[in-house]
C-alpha atoms as a PDB file:
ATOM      1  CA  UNK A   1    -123.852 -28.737  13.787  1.00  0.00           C
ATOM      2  CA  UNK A   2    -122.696 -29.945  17.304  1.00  0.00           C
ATOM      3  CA  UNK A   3    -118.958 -30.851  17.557  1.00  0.00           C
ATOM      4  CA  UNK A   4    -120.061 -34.418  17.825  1.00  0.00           C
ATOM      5  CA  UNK A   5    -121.315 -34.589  14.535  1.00  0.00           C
ATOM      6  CA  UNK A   6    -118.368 -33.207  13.001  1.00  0.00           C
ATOM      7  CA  UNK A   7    -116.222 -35.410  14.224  1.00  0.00           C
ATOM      8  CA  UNK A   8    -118.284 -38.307  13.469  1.00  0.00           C
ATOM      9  CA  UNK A   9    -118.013 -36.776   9.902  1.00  0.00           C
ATOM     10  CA  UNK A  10    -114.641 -36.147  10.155  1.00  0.00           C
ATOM     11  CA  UNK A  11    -113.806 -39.343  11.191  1.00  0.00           C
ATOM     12  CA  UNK A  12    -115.931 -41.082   8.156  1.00  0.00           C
ATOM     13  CA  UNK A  13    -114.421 -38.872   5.148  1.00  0.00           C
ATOM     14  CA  UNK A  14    -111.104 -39.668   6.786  1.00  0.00           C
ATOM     15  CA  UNK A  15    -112.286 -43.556   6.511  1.00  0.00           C
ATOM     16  CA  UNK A  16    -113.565 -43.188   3.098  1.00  0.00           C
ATOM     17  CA  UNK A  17    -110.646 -41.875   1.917  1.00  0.00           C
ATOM     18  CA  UNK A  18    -108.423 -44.394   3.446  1.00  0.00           C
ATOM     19  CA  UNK A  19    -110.184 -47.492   1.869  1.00  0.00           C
ATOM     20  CA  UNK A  20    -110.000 -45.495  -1.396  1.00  0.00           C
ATOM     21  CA  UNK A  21    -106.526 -45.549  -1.094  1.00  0.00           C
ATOM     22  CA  UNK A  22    -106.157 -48.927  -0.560  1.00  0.00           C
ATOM     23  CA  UNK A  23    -108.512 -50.146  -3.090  1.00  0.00           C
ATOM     24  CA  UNK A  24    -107.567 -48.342  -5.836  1.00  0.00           C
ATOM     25  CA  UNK A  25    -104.186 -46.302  -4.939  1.00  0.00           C
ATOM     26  CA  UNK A  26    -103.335 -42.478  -4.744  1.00  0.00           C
ATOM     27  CA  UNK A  27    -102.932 -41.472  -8.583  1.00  0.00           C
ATOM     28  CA  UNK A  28    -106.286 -40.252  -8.803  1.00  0.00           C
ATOM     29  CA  UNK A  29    -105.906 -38.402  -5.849  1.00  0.00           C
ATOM     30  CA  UNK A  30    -103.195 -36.514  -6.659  1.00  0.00           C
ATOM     31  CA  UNK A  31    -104.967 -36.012 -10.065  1.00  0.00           C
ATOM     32  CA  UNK A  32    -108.147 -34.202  -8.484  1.00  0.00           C
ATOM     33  CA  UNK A  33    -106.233 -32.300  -5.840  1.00  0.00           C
ATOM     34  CA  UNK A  34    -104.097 -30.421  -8.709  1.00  0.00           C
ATOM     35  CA  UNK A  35    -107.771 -29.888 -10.598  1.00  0.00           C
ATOM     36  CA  UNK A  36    -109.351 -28.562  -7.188  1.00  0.00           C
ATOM     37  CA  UNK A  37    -106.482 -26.303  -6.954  1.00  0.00           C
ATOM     38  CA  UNK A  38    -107.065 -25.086 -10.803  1.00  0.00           C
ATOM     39  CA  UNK A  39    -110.447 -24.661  -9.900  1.00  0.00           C
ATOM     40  CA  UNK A  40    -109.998 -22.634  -7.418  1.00  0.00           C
ATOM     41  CA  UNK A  41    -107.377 -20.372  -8.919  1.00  0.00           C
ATOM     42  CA  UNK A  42    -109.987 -19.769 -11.567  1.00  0.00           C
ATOM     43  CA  UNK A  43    -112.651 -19.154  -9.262  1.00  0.00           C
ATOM     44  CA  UNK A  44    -110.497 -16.600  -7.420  1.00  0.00           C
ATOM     45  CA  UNK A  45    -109.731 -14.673 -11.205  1.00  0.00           C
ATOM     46  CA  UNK A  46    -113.697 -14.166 -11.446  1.00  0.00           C
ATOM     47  CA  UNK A  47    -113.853 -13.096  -7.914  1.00  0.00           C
END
């Protein structure tokens, strides 16, 4: 991956997550980044 096209994917998540936000707020947001980070503290206990 050339550092072009990470930015260029950088740049869109970014975007995607911004209109998110303003669509449909930050609660579910918050919700999935405390699952992600139960996820991976129970991915680390079968490591």
């Amino acid at each position: 991956m050339t550092n072009k096209i990470a930015l260029w994917l950088g740049v869109l998540l970014v975007a995607a997550l911004l209109v998110d936000v303003l669509v449909f707020g930050a609660e579910h947001l918050l919700f999935l980044g405390k699952e992600l980070f139960d996820l991976v503290e129970w991915m680390a206990f079968w490591r």
